[in-house]
Protein backbone atom coordinates (compact mmCIF):
# COMPACT_ATOMS: atom_id res chain seq x y z
CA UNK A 1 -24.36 -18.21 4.59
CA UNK A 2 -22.40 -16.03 7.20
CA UNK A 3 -23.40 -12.70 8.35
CA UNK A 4 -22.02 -10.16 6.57
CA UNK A 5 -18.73 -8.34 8.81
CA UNK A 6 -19.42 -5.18 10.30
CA UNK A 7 -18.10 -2.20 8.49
CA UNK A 8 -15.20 0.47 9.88
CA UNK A 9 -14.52 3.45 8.00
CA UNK A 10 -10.94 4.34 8.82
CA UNK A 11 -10.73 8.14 8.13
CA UNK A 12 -7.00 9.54 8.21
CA UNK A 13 -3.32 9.70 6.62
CA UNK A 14 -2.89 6.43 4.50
CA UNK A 15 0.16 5.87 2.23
CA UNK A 16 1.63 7.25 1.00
CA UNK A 17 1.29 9.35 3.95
CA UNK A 18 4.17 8.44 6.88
CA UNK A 19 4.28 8.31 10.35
CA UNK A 20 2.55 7.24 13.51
CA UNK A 21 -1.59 7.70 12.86
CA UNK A 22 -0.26 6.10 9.25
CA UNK A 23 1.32 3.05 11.15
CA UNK A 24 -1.28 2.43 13.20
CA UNK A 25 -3.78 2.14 10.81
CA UNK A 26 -2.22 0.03 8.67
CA UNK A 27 -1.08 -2.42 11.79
CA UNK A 28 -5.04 -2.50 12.81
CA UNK A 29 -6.01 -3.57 9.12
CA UNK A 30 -3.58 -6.00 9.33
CA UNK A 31 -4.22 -7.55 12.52
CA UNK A 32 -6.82 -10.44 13.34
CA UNK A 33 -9.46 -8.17 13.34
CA UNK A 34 -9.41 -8.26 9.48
CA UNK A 35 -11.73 -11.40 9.57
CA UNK A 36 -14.05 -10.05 12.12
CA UNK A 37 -14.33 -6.19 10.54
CA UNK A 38 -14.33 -5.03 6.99
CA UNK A 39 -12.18 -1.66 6.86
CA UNK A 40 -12.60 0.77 4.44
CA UNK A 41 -10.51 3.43 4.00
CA UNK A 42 -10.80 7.13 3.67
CA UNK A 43 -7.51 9.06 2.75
CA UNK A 44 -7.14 12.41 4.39
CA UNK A 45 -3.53 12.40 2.95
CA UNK A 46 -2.12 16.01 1.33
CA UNK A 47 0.72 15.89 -0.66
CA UNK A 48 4.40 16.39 1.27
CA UNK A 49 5.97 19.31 1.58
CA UNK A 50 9.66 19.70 0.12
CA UNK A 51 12.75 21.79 1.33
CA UNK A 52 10.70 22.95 4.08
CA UNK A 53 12.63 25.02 6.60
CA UNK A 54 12.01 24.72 10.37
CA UNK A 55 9.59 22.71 12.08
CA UNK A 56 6.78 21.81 9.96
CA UNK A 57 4.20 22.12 12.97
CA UNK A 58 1.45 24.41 13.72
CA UNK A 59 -0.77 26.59 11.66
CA UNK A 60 2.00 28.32 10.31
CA UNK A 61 3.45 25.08 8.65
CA UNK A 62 0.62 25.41 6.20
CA UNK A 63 2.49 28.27 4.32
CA UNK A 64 5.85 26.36 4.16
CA UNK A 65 5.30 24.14 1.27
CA UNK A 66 4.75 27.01 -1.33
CA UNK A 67 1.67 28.57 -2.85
CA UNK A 68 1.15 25.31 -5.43
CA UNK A 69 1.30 23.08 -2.21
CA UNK A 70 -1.14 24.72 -0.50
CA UNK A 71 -3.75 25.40 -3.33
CA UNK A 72 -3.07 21.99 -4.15
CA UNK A 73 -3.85 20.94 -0.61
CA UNK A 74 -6.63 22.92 -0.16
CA UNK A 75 -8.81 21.75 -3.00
CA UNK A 76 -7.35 17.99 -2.33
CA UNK A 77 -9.09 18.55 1.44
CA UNK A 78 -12.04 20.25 0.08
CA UNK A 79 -12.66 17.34 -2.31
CA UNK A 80 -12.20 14.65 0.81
CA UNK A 81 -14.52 16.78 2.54
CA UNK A 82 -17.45 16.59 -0.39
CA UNK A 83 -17.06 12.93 -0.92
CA UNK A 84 -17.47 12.07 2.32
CA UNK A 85 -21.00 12.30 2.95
CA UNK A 86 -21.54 10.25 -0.45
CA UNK A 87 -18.86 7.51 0.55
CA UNK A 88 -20.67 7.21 4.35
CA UNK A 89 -24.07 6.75 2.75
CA UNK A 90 -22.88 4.61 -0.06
CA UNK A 91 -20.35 2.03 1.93
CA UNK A 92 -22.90 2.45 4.86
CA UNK A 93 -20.09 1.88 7.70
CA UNK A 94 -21.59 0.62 11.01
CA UNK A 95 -18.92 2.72 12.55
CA UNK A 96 -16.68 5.37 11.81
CA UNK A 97 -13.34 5.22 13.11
CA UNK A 98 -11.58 9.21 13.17
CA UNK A 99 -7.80 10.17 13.52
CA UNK A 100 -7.32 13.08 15.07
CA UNK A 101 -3.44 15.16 15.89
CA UNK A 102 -3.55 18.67 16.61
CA UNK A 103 -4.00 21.83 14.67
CA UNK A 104 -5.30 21.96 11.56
CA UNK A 105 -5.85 17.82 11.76
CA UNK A 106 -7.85 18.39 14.13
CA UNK A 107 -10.11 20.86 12.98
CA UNK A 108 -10.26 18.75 9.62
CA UNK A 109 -11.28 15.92 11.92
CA UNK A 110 -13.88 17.56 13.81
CA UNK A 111 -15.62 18.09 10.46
CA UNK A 112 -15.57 14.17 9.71
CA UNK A 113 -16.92 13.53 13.23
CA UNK A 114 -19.83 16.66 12.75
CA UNK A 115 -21.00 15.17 9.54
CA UNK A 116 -21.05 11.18 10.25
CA UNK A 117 -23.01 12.29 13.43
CA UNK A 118 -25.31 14.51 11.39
CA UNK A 119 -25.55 11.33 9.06
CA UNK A 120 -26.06 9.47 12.18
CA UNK A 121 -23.63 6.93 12.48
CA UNK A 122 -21.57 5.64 16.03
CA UNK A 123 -18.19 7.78 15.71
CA UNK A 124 -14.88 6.49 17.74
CA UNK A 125 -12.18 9.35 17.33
CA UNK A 126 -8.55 8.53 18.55
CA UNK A 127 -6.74 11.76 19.55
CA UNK A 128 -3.16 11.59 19.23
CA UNK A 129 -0.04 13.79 18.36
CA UNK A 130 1.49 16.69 20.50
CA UNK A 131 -2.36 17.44 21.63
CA UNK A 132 -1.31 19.42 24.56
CA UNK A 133 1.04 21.96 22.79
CA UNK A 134 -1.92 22.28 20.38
CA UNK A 135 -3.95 23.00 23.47
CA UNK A 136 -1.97 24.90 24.76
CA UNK A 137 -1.66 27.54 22.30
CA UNK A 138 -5.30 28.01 21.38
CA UNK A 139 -7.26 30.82 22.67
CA UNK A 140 -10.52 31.00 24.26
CA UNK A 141 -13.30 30.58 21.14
CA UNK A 142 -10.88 27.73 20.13
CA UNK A 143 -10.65 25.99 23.40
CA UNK A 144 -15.18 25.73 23.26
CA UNK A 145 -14.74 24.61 19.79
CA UNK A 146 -12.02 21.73 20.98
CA UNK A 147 -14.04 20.61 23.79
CA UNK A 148 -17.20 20.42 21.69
CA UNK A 149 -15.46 18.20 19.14
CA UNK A 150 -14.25 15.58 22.38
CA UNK A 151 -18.39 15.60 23.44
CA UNK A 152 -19.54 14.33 19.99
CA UNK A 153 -17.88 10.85 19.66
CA UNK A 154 -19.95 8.09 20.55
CA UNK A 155 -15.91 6.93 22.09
CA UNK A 156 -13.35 8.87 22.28
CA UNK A 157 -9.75 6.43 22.14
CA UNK A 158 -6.43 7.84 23.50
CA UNK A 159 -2.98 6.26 23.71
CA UNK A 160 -2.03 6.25 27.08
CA UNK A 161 -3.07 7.25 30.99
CA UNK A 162 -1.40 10.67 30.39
CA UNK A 163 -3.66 11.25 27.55
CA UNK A 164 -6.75 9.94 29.26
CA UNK A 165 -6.11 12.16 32.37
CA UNK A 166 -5.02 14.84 30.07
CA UNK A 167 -8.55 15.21 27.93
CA UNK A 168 -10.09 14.11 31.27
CA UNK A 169 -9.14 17.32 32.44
CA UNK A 170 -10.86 19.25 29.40
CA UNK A 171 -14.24 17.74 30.65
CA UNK A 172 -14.48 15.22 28.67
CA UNK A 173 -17.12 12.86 30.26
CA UNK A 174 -17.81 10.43 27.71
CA UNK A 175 -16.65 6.51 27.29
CA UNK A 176 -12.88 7.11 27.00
CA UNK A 177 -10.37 4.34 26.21
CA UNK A 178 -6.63 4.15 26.34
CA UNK A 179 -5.17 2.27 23.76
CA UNK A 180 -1.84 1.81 23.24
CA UNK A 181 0.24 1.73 19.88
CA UNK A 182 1.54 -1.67 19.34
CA UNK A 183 3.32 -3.76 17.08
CA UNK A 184 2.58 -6.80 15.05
CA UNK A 185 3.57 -10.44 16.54
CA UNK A 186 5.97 -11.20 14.63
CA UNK A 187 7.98 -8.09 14.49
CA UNK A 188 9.88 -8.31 18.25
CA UNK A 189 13.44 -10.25 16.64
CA UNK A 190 16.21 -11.59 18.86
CA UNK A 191 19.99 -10.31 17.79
CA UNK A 192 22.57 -12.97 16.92
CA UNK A 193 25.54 -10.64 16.82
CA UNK A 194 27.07 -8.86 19.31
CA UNK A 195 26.94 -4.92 19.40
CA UNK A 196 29.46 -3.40 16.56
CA UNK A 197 33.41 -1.78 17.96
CA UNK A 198 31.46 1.25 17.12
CA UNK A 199 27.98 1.95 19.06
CA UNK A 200 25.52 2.60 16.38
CA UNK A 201 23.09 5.86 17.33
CA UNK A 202 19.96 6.98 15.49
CA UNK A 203 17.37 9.70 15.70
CA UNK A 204 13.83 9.71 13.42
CA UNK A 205 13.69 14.05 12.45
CA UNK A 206 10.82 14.80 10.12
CA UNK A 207 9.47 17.40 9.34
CA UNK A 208 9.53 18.61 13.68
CA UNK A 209 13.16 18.57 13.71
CA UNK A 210 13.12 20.98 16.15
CA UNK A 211 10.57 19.10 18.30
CA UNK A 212 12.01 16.04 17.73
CA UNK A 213 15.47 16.76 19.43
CA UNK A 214 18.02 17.41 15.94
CA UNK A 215 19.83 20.27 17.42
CA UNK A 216 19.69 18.58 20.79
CA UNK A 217 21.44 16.11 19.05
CA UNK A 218 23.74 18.53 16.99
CA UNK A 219 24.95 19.88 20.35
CA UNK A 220 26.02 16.64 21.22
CA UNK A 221 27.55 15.58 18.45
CA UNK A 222 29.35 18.62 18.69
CA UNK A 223 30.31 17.22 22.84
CA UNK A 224 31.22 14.02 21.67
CA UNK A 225 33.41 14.78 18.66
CA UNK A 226 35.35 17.31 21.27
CA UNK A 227 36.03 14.72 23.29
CA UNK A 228 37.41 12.44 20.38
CA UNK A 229 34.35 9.93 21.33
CA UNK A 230 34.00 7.35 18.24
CA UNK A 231 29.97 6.71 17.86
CA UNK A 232 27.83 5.96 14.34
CA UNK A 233 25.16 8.20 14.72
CA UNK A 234 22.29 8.50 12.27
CA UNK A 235 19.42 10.84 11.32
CA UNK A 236 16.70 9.61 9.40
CA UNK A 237 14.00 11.98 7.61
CA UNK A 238 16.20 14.76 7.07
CA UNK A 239 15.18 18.01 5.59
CA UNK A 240 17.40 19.65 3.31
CA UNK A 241 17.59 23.24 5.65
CA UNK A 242 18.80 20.35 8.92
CA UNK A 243 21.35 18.87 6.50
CA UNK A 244 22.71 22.90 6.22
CA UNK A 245 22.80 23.31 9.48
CA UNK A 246 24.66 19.83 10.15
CA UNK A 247 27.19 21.36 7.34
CA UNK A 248 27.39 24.85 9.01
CA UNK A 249 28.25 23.67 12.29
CA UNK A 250 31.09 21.18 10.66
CA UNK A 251 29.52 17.92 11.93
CA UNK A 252 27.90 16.91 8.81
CA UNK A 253 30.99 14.28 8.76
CA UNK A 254 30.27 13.19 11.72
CA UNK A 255 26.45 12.03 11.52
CA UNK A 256 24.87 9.50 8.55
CA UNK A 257 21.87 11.59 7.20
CA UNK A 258 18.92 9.31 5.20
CA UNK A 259 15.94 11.33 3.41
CA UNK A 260 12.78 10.07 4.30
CA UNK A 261 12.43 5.88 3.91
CA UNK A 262 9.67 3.52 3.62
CA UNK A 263 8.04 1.56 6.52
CA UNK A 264 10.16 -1.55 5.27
CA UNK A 265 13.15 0.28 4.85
CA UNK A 266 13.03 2.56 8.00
CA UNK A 267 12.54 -1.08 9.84
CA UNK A 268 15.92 -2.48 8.31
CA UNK A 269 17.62 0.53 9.50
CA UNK A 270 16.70 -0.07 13.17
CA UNK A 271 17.54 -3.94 13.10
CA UNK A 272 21.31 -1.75 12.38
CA UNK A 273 20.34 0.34 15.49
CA UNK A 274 22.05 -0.31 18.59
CA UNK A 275 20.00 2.77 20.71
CA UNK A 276 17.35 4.61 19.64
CA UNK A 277 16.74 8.23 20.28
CA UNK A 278 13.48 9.35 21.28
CA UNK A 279 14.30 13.22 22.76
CA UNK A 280 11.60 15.29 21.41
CA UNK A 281 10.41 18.10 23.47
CA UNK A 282 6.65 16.23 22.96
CA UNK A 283 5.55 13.45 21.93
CA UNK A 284 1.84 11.80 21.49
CA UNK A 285 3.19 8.03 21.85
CA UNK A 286 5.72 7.38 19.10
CA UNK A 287 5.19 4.34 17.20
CA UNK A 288 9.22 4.43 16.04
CA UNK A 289 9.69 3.83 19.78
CA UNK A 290 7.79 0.89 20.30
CA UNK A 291 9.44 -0.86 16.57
CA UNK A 292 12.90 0.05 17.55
CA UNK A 293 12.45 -1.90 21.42
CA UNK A 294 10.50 -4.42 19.63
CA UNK A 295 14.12 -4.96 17.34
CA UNK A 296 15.99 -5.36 20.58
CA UNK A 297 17.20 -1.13 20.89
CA UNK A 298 18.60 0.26 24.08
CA UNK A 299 16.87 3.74 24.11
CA UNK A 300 17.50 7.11 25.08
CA UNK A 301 14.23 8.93 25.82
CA UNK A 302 12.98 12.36 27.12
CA UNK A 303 9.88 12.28 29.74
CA UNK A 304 7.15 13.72 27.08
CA UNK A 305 3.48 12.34 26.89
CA UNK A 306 3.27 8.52 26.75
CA UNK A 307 7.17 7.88 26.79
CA UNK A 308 7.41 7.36 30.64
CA UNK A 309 4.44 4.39 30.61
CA UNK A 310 6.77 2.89 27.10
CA UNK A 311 10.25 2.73 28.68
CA UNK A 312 9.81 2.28 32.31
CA UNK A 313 12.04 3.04 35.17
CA UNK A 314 14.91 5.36 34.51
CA UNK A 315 18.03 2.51 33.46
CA UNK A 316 15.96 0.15 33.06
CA UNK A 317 15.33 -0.06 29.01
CA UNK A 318 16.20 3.48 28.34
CA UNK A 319 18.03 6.34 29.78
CA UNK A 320 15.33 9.27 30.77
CA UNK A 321 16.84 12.63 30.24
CA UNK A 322 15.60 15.88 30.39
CA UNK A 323 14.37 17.50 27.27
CA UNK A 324 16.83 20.00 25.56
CA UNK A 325 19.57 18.80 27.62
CA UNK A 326 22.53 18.38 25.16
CA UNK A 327 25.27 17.39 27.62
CA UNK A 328 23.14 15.00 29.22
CA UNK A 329 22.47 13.04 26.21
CA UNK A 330 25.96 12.99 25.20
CA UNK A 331 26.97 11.62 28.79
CA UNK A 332 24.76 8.59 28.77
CA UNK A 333 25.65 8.18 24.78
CA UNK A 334 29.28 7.34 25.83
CA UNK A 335 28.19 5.50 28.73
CA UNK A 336 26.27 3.20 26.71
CA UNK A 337 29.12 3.01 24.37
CA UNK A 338 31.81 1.90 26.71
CA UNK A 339 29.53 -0.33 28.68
CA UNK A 340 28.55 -3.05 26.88
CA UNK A 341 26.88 -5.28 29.08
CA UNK A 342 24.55 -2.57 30.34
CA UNK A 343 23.99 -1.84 26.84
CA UNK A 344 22.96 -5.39 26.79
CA UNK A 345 20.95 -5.88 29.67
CA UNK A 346 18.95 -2.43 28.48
CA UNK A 347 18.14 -3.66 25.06
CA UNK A 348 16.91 -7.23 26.41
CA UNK A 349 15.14 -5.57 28.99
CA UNK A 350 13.62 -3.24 25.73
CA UNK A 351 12.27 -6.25 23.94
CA UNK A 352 10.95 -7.81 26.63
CA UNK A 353 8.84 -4.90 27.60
CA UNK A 354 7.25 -4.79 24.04
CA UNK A 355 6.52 -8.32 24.03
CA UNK A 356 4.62 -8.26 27.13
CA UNK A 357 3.04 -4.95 26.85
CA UNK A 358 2.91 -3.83 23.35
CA UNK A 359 1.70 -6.38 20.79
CA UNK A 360 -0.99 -6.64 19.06
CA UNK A 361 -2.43 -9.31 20.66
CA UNK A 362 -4.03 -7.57 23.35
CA UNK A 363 -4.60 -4.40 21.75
CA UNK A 364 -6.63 -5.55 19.59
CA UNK A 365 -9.08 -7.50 22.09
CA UNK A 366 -9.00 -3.29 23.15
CA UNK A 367 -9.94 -2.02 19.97
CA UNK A 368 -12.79 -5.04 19.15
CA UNK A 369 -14.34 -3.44 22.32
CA UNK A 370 -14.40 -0.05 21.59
CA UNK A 371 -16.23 -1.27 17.91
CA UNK A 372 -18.36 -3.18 20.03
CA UNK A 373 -19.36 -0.38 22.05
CA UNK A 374 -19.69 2.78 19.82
CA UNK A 375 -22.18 0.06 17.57
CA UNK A 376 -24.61 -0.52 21.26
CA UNK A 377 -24.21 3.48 22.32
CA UNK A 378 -25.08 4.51 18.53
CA UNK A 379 -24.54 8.11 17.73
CA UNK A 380 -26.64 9.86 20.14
CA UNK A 381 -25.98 7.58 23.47
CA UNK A 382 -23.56 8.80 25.64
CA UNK A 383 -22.80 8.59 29.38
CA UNK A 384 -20.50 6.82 31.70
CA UNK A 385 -16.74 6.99 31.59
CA UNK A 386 -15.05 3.65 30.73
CA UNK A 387 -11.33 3.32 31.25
CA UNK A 388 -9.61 0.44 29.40
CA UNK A 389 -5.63 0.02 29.53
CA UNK A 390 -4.62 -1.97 26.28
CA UNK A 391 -1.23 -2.80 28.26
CA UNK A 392 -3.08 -4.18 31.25
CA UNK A 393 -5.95 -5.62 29.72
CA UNK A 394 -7.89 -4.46 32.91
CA UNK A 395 -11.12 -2.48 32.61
CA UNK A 396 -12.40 0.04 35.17
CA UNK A 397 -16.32 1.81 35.14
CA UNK A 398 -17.16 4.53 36.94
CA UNK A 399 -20.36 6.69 36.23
């Protein structure tokens, strides 16, 4: 009879939840680690706010899905919170894997990681999300409680070397990990057909437009349609308030807006991607990113937290332009469009830098470590600062 698998409670956003933490989780349950490690998981999902106007970031974004949203998500939290304890003690995980963003994620978080400790179980949080705005903008008591919640992991995971230096630099002095994002195998495709007479743009909104570059983008629609420049560009998760403003400015026949798709779908809308627009103001490291290289996009990116150690060199797989800069973006859109072979070279070069880097394959060998670890340091064992690069596979100790 074989042992029985080791147990991972995965606490976060799962489906219907969307986006990154969402992605990743479901990529790591779906890996080869399945037959080593028996997840379990624990929804921290609220439900979505609709019509929201603005960025849906920050503490204030709480208020923005109406008084029924927020009493519902209120007592939905409270009621993740009680059953908790009961679901720990019951499912007895040998470790307890945490997703932490920013803001009120985090602080939701910290209570997951306070009471598995308290019920004395090995805790590996992963940090990710714009963690340094949320830093940032937190005052003095808040800034204690933050670094107090990075002490208590048994591991603390990150995404890239940014992030590791980043948290480094809050004193954390624990075993830290970088792990990367990554995609499955089997998801990097090669293109058959050539690029279409007309390039085909796209940008992934939410509910950060504003973070995530839309009215970066508006501007340069705005630069491109002046200059009688014929490009397909797209938006994807589009609010209802961004779709006004497209209409105000007159461009909203000018752009392809899509509400807010599945995994699958959102997929078969980058394999009709020619570049990909990544040119948020910050970023954690953007899963959207690493699927749209992986489906052979040219990108356009902005220098923001992990980005830089994704793309590369400047021209190499992307273009790197400064965040907010409107004309900029618009320039190397129409370069991009009238050069073809650099278009081609860029997107080759895009794939090829997932394959090697970003697959699961070695990620995973990451992540069966960090399990491996948190179960021999326990709860209370800390000490040591371990550095492990997902994309390098090379591991570094220093005490």
């Amino acid at each position: 009879m074989s042992a029985a698998r080791p147990k991972v409670l995965m606490v976060g956003p799962w489906p219907p939840a969307k986006g990154g933490v969402t992605t990743f989780m479901r990529n790591v349950t779906r890996s080869p680690l399945k037959e080593k490690y028996d997840f379990i998981p624990f929804t921290t999902s609220r439900p979505e706010k609709r019509d929201v106007k603005g960025d849906n970031y920050g503490y204030r974004a709480v208020f923005r899905g109406g008084f029924k949203r927020v009493a519902q998500g209120i007592l939905i939290t409270l009621w993740h919170l009680v059953i908790y304890p009961w679901v720990v003690m019951v499912r007895q995980p040998t470790v307890i894997q945490v997703h932490a963003n920013d803001f009120q994620a985090f602080w939701e978080a910290s209570l997951y990681v306070l009471m598995g400790k308290i019920i004395r179980r090995p805790i590996v949080l992963r940090i990710g999300g714009a963690f340094n705005r949320f830093w940032e903008s937190s005052g003095a008591t808040a800034r204690i409680a933050i670094q107090w919640t990075l002490r208590q992991p048994s591991l603390l995971v990150v995404q890239s070397e940014y992030w590791k230096n980043y948290l480094s630099g809050l004193g954390r002095t624990g075993p830290t990990i970088v792990l990367n994002n990554f995609v499955p195998e089997t998801l990097p495709e090669k293109r058959t057909a050539p690029a279409p007479a007309v390039l085909r743009f796209l940008l992934y909104c939410g509910w950060a437009q504003n973070q995530k570059g839309a009215y970066v983008l508006l501007n340069a629609v705005r630069e491109l349609v002046a200059r009688d420049v014929k490009v397909d560009v797209t938006l994807m998760a589009v609010t209802n308030s961004l779709r006004d403003e497209f209409a105000m400015a007159g461009l909203d026949g000018h752009v392809r807006m899509l509400d807010f798709l599945s995994h699958d779908e959102a997929l078969a809308t980058l394999r009709r991607t020619d570049v990909f627009l990544q040119i948020s103001s910050s970023e954690g490291f953007p899963n959207m990113l690493l699927e749209a290289m992986a489906l052979g996009c040219a990108a356009i990116v902005t220098p923001v937290g992990a980005v830089p150690e994704v793309v590369g060199a400047d021209g190499e797989c992307a273009f790197i332009i400064p965040s907010g800069d409107a004309a900029m973006l618009a320039e190397r859109m129409i370069r991009l469009a009238v050069d073809r072979r650099l278009l081609a070279r860029m997107a080759a070069a895009a794939q090829a830098r997932i394959v090697e880097r970003f697959t699961e394959q070695m990620a995973v060998q990451e992540l069966d470590h960090a399990y491996q670890r948190a179960m021999q340091s326990g709860p209370e064992k800390q000490g040591g600062v371990l550095g492990v690069t997902a994309s390098t596979g090379n591991r570094s100790r220093s005490n």
